[in-house]
Protein backbone atom coordinates (compact mmCIF):
# COMPACT_ATOMS: atom_id res chain seq x y z
CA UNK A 1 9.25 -11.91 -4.16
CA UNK A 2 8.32 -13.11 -0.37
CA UNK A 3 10.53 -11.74 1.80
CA UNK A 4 9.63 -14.47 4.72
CA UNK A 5 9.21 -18.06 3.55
CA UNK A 6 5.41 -18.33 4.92
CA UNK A 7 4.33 -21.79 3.06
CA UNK A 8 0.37 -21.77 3.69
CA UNK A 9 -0.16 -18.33 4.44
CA UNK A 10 -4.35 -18.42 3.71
CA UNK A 11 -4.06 -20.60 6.94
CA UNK A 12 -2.38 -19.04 9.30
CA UNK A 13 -4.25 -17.44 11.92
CA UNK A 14 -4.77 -13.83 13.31
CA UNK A 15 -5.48 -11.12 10.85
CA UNK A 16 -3.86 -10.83 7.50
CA UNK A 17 -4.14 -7.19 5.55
CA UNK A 18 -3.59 -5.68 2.84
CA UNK A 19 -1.78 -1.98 2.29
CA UNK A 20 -2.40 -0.28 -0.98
CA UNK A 21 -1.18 3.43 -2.36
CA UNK A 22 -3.08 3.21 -4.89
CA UNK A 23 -2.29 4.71 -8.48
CA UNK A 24 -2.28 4.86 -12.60
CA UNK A 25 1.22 4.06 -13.26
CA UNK A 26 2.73 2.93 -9.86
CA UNK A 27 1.05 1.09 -6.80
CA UNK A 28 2.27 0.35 -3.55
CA UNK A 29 1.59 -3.08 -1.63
CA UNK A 30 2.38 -4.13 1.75
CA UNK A 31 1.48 -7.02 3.61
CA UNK A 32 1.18 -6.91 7.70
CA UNK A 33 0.27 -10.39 9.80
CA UNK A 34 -0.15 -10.05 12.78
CA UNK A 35 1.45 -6.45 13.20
CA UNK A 36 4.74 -7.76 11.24
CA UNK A 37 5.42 -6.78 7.88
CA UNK A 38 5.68 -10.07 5.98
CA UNK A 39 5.97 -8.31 2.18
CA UNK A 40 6.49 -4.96 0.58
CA UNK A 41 6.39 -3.78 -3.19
CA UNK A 42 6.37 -1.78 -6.00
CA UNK A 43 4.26 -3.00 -9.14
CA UNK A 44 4.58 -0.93 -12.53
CA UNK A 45 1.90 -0.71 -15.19
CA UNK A 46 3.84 1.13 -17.32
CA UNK A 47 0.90 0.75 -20.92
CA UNK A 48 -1.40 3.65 -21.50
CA UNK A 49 -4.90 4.15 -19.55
CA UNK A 50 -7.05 1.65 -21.36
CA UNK A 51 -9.89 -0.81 -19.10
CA UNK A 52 -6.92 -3.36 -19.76
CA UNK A 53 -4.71 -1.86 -17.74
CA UNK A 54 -7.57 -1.14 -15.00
CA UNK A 55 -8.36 -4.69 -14.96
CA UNK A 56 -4.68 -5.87 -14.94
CA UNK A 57 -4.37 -3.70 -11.45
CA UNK A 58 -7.32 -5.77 -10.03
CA UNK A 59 -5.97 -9.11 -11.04
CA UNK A 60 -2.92 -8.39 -9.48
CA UNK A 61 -4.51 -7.79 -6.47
CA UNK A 62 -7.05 -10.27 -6.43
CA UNK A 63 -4.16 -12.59 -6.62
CA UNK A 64 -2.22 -10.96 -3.53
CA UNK A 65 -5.30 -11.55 -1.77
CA UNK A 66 -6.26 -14.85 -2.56
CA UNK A 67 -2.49 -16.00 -2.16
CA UNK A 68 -2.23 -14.22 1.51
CA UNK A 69 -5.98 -14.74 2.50
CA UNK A 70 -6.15 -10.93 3.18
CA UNK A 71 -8.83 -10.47 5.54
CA UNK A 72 -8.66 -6.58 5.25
CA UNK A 73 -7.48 -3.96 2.82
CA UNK A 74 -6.26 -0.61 3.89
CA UNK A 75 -6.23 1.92 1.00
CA UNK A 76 -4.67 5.13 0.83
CA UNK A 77 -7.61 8.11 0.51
CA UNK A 78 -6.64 10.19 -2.24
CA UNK A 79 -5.17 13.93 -2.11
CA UNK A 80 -8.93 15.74 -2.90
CA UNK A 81 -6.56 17.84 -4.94
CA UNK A 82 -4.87 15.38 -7.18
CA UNK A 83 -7.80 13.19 -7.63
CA UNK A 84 -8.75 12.39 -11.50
CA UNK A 85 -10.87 9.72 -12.94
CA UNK A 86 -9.27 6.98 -13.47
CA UNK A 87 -7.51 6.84 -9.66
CA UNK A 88 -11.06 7.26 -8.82
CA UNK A 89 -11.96 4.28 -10.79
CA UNK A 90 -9.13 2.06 -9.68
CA UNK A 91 -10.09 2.72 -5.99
CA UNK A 92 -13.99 2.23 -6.41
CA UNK A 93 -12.88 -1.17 -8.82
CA UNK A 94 -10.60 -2.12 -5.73
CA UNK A 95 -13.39 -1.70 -3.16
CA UNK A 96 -16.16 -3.08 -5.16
CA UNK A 97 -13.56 -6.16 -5.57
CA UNK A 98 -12.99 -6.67 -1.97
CA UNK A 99 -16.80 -6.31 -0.62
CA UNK A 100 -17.39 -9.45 -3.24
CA UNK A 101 -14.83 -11.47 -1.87
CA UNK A 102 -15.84 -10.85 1.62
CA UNK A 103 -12.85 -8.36 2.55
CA UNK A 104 -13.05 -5.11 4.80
CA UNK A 105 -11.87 -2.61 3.29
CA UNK A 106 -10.50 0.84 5.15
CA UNK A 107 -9.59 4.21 3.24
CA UNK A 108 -7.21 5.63 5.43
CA UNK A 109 -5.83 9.24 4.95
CA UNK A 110 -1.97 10.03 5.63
CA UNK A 111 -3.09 13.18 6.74
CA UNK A 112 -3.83 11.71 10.11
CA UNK A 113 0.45 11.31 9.92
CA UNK A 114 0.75 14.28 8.58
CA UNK A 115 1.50 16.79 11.74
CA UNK A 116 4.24 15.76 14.27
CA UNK A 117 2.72 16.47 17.59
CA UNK A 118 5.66 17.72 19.23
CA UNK A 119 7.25 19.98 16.69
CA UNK A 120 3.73 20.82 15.12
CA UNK A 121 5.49 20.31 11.31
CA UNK A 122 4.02 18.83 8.66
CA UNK A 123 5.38 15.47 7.49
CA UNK A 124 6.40 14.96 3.83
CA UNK A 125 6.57 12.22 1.87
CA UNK A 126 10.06 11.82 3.00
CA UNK A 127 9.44 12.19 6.66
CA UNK A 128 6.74 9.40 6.70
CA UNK A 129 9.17 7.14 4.90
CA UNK A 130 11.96 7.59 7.21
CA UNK A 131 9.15 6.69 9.66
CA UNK A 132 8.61 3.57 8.01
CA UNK A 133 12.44 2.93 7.90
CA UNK A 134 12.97 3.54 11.42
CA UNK A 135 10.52 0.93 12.06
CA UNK A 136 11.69 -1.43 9.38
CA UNK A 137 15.47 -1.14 9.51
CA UNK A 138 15.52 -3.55 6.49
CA UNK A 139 13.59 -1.04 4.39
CA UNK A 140 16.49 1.17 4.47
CA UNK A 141 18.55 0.34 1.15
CA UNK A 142 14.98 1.02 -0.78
CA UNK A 143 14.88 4.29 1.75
CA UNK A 144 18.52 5.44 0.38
CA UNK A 145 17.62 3.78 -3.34
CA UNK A 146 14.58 6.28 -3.50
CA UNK A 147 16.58 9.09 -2.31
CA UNK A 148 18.97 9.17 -5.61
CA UNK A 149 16.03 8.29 -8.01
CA UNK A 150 14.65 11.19 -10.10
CA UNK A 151 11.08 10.46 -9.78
CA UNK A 152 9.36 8.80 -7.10
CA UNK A 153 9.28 5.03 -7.12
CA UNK A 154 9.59 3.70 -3.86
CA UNK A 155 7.79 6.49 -2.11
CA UNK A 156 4.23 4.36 -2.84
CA UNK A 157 5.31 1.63 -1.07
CA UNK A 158 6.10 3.59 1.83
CA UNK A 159 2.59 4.74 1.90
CA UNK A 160 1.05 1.56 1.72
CA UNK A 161 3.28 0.33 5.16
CA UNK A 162 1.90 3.55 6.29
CA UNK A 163 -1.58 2.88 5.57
CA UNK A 164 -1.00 -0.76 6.40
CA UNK A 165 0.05 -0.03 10.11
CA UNK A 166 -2.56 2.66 10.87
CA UNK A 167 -5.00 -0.33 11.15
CA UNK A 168 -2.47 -2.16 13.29
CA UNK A 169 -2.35 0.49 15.34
């Protein structure tokens, strides 16, 4: 599912990273090189908690990263308030992962996006995804897609783009 033709991306030069929202069900991928974002997705894991399904997370990134020769990982921090075990294990597994393979890894908050400094409101998930969108005009179908879903789907992908470009920043 590239969305740029790239044909030896491990090679290419300048840095390569990694944006993750992470989660149980749902996770969020982007990938940025060299400040342009080259890929963006939603992957599903739609089976029952089981160390299966933990390890079927990590494979699939493992293979983003060995396919992109990520050179850094941004991952979205967790809400302190919605935390529970298993996101906690997924995010330790993931970080564990990349400090083997030799990849930095970042935890980076959306709370630092969270206040608009000129009208002093906080953001919602919404707001940060029509920041995304605004950036990324060709995000905007998914944008208007996620607006008539029921359920969030989308929403994690925006995240990870969001957590992706506050280490290009």
């Amino acid at each position: 599912m590239a969305h740029y033709l790239l044909t030896s991306f491990n090679k290419m030069d300048g840095k390569v990273l990694l944006g993750i929202s992470p989660g149980t069900r749902v996770i969020g991928l982007a990938i940025m090189h060299k400040g342009e974002l080259v890929e963006w997705k939603v992957k599903s894991f739609k089976e029952t908690w089981s160390i299966d399904k933990r390890n079927a997370i990590l494979d699939t990134i493992h293979r983003i990263c060995g396919y992109y020769g990520i050179q850094t990982i941004a991952i979205k921090k967790s809400d302190p308030l919605r935390r529970f075990p298993q996101l906690e294990m997924i995010v330790a597994a993931i970080i564990r992962q990349a400090k083997r393979n030799k990849i930095a890894v970042h935890e980076c908050s959306l709370s630092g996006l969270d206040y608009d400094l000129q009208t002093g409101k906080k953001k919602t998930k919404d707001s940060i995804s029509v920041e995304v969108v605004n950036k990324h005009p060709e995000l905007r179908k998914k944008y208007l897609q996620e607006r008539n879903n029921r359920a969030d789907y989308y929403t994690k992908m925006f995240e990870a783009i969001a957590v992706a470009e506050c280490l290009e920043e």
